[in-house]
Every structure is written in structure tokens, then in C-alpha cells.
Protein backbone atom coordinates (compact mmCIF):
# COMPACT_ATOMS: atom_id res chain seq x y z
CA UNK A 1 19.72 -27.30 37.44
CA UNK A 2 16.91 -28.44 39.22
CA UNK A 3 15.67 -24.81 39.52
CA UNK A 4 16.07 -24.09 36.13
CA UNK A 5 13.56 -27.14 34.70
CA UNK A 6 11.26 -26.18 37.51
CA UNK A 7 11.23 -22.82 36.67
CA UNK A 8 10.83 -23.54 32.68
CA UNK A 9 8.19 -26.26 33.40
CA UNK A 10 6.41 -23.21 35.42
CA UNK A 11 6.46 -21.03 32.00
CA UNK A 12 5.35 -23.48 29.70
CA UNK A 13 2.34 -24.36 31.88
CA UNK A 14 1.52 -20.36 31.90
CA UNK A 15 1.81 -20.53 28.56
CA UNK A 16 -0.36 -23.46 27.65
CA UNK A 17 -2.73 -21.42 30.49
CA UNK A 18 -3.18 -18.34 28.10
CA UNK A 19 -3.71 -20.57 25.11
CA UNK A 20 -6.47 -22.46 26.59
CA UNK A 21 -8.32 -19.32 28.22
CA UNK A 22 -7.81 -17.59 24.88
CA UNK A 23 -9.71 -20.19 22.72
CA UNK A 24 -12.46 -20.55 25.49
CA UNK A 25 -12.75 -16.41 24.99
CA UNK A 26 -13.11 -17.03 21.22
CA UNK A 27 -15.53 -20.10 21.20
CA UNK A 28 -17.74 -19.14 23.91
CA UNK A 29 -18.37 -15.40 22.66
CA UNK A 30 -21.53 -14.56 21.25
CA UNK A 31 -21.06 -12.14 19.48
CA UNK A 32 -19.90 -12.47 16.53
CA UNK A 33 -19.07 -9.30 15.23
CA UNK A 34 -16.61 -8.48 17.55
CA UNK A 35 -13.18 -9.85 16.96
CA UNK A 36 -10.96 -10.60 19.99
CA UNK A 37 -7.56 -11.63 18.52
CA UNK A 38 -5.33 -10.14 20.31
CA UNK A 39 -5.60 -11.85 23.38
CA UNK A 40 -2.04 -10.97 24.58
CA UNK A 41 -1.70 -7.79 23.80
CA UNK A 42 -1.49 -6.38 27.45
CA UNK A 43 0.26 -9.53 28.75
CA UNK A 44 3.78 -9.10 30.01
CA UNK A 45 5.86 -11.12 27.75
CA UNK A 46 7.66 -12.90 30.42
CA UNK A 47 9.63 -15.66 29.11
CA UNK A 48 13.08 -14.14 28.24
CA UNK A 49 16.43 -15.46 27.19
CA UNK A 50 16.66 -19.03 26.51
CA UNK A 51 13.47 -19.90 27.87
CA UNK A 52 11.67 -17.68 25.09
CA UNK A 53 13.63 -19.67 22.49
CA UNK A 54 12.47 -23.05 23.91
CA UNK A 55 8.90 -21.76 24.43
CA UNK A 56 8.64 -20.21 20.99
CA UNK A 57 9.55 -23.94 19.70
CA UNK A 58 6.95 -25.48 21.94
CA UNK A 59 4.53 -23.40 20.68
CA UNK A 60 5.26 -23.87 16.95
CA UNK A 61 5.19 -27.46 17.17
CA UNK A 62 1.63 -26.83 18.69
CA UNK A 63 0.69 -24.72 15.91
CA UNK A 64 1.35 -26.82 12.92
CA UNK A 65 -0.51 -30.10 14.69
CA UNK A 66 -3.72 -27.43 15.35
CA UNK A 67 -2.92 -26.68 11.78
CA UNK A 68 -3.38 -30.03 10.30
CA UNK A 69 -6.17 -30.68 12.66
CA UNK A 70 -7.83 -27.28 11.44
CA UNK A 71 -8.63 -25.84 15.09
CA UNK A 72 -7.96 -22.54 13.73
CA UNK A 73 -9.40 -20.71 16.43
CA UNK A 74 -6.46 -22.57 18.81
CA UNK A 75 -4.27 -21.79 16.06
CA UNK A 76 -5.24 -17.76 16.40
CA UNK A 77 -3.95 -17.67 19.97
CA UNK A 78 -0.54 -19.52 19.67
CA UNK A 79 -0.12 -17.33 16.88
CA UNK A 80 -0.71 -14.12 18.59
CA UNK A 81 1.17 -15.83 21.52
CA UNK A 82 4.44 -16.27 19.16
CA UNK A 83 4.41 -12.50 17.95
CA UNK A 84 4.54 -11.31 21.19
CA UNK A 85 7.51 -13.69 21.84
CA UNK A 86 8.68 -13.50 18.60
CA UNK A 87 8.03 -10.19 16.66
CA UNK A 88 10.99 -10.28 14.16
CA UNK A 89 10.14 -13.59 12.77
CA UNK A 90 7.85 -12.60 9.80
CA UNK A 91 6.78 -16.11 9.12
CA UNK A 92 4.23 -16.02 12.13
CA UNK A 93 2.65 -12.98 11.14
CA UNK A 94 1.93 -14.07 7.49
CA UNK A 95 0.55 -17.51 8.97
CA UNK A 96 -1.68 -15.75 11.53
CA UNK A 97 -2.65 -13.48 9.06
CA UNK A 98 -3.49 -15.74 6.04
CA UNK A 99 -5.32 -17.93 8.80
CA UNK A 100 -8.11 -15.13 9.66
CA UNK A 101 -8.25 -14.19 6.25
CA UNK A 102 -8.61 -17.53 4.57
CA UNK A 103 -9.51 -20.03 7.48
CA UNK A 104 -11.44 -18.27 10.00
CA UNK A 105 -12.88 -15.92 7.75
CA UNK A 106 -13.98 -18.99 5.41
CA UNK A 107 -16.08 -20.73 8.69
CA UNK A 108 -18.40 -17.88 8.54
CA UNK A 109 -21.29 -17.73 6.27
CA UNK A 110 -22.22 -14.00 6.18
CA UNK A 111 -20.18 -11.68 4.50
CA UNK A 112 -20.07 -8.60 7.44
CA UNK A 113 -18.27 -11.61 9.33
CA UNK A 114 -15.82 -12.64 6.51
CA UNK A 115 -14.94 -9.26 6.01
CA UNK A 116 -14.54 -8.82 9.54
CA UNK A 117 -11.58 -11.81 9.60
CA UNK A 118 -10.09 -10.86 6.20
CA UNK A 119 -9.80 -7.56 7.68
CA UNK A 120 -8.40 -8.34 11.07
CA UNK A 121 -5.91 -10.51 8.85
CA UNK A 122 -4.82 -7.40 7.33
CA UNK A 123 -4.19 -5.70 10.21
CA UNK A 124 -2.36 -7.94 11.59
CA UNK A 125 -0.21 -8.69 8.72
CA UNK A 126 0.57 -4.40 8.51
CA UNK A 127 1.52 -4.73 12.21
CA UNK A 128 3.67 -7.92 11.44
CA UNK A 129 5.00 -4.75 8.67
CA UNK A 130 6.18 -2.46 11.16
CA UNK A 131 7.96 -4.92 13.23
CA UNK A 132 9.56 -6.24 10.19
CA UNK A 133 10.49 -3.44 7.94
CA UNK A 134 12.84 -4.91 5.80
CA UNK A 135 10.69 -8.07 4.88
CA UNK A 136 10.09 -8.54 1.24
CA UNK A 137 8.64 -11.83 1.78
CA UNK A 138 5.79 -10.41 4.40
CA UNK A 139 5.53 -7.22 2.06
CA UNK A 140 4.63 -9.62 -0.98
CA UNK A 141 2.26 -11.98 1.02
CA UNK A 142 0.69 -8.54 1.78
CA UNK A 143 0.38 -7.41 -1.63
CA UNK A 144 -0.50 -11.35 -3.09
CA UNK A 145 -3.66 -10.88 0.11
CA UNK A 146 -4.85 -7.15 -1.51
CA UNK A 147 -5.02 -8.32 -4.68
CA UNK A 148 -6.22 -12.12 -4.48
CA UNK A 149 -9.01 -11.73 -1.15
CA UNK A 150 -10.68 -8.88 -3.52
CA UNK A 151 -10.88 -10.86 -6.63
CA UNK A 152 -14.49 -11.99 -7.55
CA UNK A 153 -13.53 -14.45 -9.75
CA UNK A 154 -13.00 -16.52 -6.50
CA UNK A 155 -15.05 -15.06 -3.37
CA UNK A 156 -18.72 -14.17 -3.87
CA UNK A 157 -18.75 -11.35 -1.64
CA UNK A 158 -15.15 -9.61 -2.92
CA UNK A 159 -17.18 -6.51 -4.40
CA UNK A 160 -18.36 -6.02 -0.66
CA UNK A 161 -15.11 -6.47 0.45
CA UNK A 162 -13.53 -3.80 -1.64
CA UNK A 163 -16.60 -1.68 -0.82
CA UNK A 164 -16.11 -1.42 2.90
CA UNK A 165 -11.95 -1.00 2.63
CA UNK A 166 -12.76 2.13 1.38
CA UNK A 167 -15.34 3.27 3.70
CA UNK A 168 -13.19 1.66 6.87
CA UNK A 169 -9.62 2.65 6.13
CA UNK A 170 -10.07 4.98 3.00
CA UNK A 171 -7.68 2.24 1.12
CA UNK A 172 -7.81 0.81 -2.90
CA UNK A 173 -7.44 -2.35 -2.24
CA UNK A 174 -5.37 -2.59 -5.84
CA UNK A 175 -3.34 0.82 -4.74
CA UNK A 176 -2.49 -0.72 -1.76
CA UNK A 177 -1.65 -4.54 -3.37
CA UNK A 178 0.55 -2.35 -6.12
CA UNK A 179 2.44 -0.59 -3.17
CA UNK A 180 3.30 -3.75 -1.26
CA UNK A 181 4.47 -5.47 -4.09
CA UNK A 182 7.00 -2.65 -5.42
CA UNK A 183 8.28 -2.31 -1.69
CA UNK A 184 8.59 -6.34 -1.47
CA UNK A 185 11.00 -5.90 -4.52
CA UNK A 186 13.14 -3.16 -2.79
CA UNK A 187 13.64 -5.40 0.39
CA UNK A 188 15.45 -8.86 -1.66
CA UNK A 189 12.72 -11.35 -0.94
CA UNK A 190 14.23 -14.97 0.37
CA UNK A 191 10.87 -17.07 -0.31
CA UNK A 192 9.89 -15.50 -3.77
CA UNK A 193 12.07 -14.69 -7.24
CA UNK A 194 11.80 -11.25 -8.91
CA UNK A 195 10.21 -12.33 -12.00
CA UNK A 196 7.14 -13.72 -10.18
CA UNK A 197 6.81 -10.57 -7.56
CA UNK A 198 7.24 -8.58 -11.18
CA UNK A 199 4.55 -10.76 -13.40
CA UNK A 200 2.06 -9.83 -10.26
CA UNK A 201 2.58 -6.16 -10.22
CA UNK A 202 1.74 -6.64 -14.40
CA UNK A 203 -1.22 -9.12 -13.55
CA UNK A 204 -2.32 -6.80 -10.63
CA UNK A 205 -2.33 -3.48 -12.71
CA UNK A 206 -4.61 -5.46 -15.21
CA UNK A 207 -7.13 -6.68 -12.73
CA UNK A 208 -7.25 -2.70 -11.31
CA UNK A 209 -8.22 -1.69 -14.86
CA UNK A 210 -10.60 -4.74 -15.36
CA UNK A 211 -12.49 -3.53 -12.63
CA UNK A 212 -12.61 0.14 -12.76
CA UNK A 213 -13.98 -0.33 -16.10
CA UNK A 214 -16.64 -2.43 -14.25
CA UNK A 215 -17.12 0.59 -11.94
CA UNK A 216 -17.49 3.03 -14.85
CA UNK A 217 -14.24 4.87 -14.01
CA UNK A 218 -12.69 4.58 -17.31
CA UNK A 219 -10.02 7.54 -16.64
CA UNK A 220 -8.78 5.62 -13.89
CA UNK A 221 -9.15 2.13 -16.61
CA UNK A 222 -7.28 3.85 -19.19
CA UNK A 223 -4.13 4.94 -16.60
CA UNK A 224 -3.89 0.84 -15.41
CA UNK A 225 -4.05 -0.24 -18.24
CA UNK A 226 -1.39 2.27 -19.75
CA UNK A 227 0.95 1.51 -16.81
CA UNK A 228 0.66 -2.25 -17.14
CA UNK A 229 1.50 -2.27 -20.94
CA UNK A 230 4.59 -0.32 -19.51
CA UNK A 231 5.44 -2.37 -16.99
CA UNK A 232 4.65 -5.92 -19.43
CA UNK A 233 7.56 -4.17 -21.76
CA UNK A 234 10.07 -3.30 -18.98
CA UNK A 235 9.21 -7.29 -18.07
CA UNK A 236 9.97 -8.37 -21.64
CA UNK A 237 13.15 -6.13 -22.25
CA UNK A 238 14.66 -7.26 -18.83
CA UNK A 239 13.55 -11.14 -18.81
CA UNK A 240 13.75 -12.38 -22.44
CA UNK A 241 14.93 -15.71 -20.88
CA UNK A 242 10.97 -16.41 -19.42
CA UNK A 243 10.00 -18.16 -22.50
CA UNK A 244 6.64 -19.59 -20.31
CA UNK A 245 5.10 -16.43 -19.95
CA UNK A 246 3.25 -15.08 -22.99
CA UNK A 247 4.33 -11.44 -22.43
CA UNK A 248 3.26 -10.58 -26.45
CA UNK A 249 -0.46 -11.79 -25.65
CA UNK A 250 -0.77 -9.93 -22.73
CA UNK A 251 0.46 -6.69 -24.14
CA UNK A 252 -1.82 -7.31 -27.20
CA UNK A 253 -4.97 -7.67 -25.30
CA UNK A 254 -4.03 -4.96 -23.23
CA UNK A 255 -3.31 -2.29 -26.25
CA UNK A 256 -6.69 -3.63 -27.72
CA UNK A 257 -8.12 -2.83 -24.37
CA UNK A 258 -6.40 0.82 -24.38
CA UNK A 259 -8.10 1.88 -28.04
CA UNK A 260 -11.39 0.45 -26.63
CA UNK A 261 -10.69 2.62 -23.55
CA UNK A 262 -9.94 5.64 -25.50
CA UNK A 263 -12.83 5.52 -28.04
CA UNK A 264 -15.52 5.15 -25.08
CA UNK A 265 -13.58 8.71 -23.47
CA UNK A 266 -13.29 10.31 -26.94
């Protein structure tokens, strides 16, 4: 028995070891545009069995007080530290991930270094994907991060933003918000109801044509807006109970939008 606490003590020392050495690594460096996040990633995970339940716990305590005290840099490594130990848990891969790309990203003041965050909080939130294929509710906070990080109602530099997704990963930010949200609805969601995930897909397809319009594409305006008048009367026909939604003003502006849109391509 003896052994056994020894022996556990041992790991969560080693443990609390690669935490500390990974938030030294992150404060100290000087260069800033070179994230190093993934501090475990060639690190044997070596607490197995029981111990990696009672470590995993240890370490989520730890990363809800660094949480609340805002030390999100600490808060990147037990992150990374609990998807290594944890991978199937999807809940630490949308924290880590809304953490670079809201927190972290949100201590920086120039926008190469933002985008460098929100994008390494993408990243790891498509990895956090693979490992958990049949997560609506990491699919959706995927989607909700495509469509809301990119908005420039609320971040200054969002047309940048959009700008180098294309030229880094050849993605549409909206394209690739519509696709997570369609496959969060195909995998039963447990944290978010289908007429919300369904209401952003309509909001989302109206925010795409807003701002190709913007960019002068007004094909591409005319086809989102088309396809989210659609998808506003699928909404309507299959949820006539949502009485808080005004579904009728949202199709009207949007059919108003659709005769501007076809006038200007006339």
C-alpha cells in the first residue's frame, strides 16, 4: 500500500514538474511569433490505469483555480497535459482551445500575434476532432469559433483574420463554420438543443452573404443568401412552437436582400 502512494506521489510530482517547466518555456520565450503549445507532445504518457484517473482529477482541479486566477499561460500546459492523458474527453479540448483563441490571443496587442493564438486554437480544437469523432458538442464549439472569431462586428482585426485562413490553410472561414455545424447536428449534441445549432447555421449563412457582398462577390452573396431563406423555412415548417424567434423578419429582410442581389447581377 505503501508502494502504491509512494509511487503515485512520484507521478504527481512529475507531473506538476512538466507543468512548471512548460510555463517557464512559454513566459521566458522571446519570441513571440512562435507558438510552443504543445509541450507534451513527445512525452511518454506514463501515468496509466488508476493513477491516470486520479492525475487527470488533480490536474483539473488545477486548471479551473488558474482559470479563475487568469494564468492562462499555466492553464495552456495542464490543458495540453490532460489531452494527452485524456484524449476522449472533448471538454478539454474545447477549453484549451477557446483559451488560445479568446484568452491568450486577447493578451496580445498586434494582430499577426492574435491570429497566431486564434489559429493555434483551431488547430487544436480539429485535433481534439479526430480524437473525438462522434462529438457534436466539440463539432458545434468548432463551428460557433469559425463563425464568431471572424466577425468584425466584435474583433477589429477579424477581416485580417479571415484574410490569412485562406492564404494559411486555403479554408472559408464561413464554409468551414457551415460544415461543423451540420456535422454537430448528425452526432446528437448533449450540451446544445437542435433548434439553437439550427438558428446558427440560418444566422451563419446570413453573415457569409453579408460579407461577400462586402467583398464584391455578389454570385457567391446571392447563393447564401438563397440557401439561408431555405434553410429559415425548413426552420419555420419544422419548429412552429419557437414563438421567440422572429423567423418572418428574417426571411423578409433576407428576400429583400435577394431582389437587391439580383438587380445589381442583372
Amino acid at each position: 500500500m505503501r508502494r502504491k502512494r509512494v509511487f503515485l506521489l512520484g507521478i504527481l510530482l512529475g507531473a506538476i514538474f512538466l507543468v512548471n517547466m512548460g510555463i517557464v518555456s512559454l513566459q521566458d520565450s522571446s519570441k513571440p511569433g512562435i507558438i510552443h503549445y504543445d509541450l507534451t507532445e513527445n512525452i511518454p504518457v506514463l501515468l496509466l490505469g488508476s493513477f491516470r484517473g486520479i492525475a487527470v482529477d488533480f490536474l483539473w482541479a488545477r486548471a479551473i483555480a488558474r482559470h479563475e486566477e487568469k494564468k492562462y499561460y499555466e492553464l495552456l500546459t495542464i490543458n495540453n497535459l490532460i489531452s494527452k492523458l485524456q484524449p476522449n474527453f472533448p471538454a478539454v479540448w474545447i477549453f484549451q482551445a477557446w483559451n488560445m483563441a479568446y484568452n491568450i490571443a486577447h493578451e496580445w496587442d498586434a494582430p499577426q500575434n492574435k491570429w497566431k493564438w486564434i489559429h493555434a486554437g483551431l488547430d487544436f480544437a480539429k485535433r481534439g476532432a479526430v480524437k473525438n469523432p462522434k462529438s457534436g458538442d466539440l463539432f458545434f464549439e468548432l463551428g460557433y469559433m469559425y463563425l464568431h472569431l471572424f466577425d468584425q462586428r466584435f474583433f477589429t482585426y477579424a477581416a485580417y483574420y479571415r484574410e490569412q485562413l485562406k492564404k494559411e490553410d486555403g479554408e472559408d472561414n464561413y464554409e468551414s463554420s457551415l460544415y461543423w455545424l451540420r456535422r454537430s447536428l448528425l452526432n446528437t449534441p448533449k450540451l446544445y438543443n437542435i433548434l439553437a445549432i439550427e438558428r446558427t447555421i440560418c444566422h451563419a449563412l446570413g453573415y457569409a452573404s453579408a460579407c461577400a457582398e462586402k467583398e464584391g462577390n455578389f454570385d457567391k452573396a446571392l447563393q447564401y443568401t438563397e440557401s439561408a431563406i431555405r434553410e429559415w423555412n425548413t426552420y419555420r415548417i419544422n419548429h412552429p412552437e419557437d414563438a421567440l424567434t422572429y423567423v418572418d423578419d428574417f426571411i423578409n429582410t433576407l428576400e429583400m436582400k435577394r431582389v437587391f442581389l439580383q438587380t445589381l447581377l442583372k
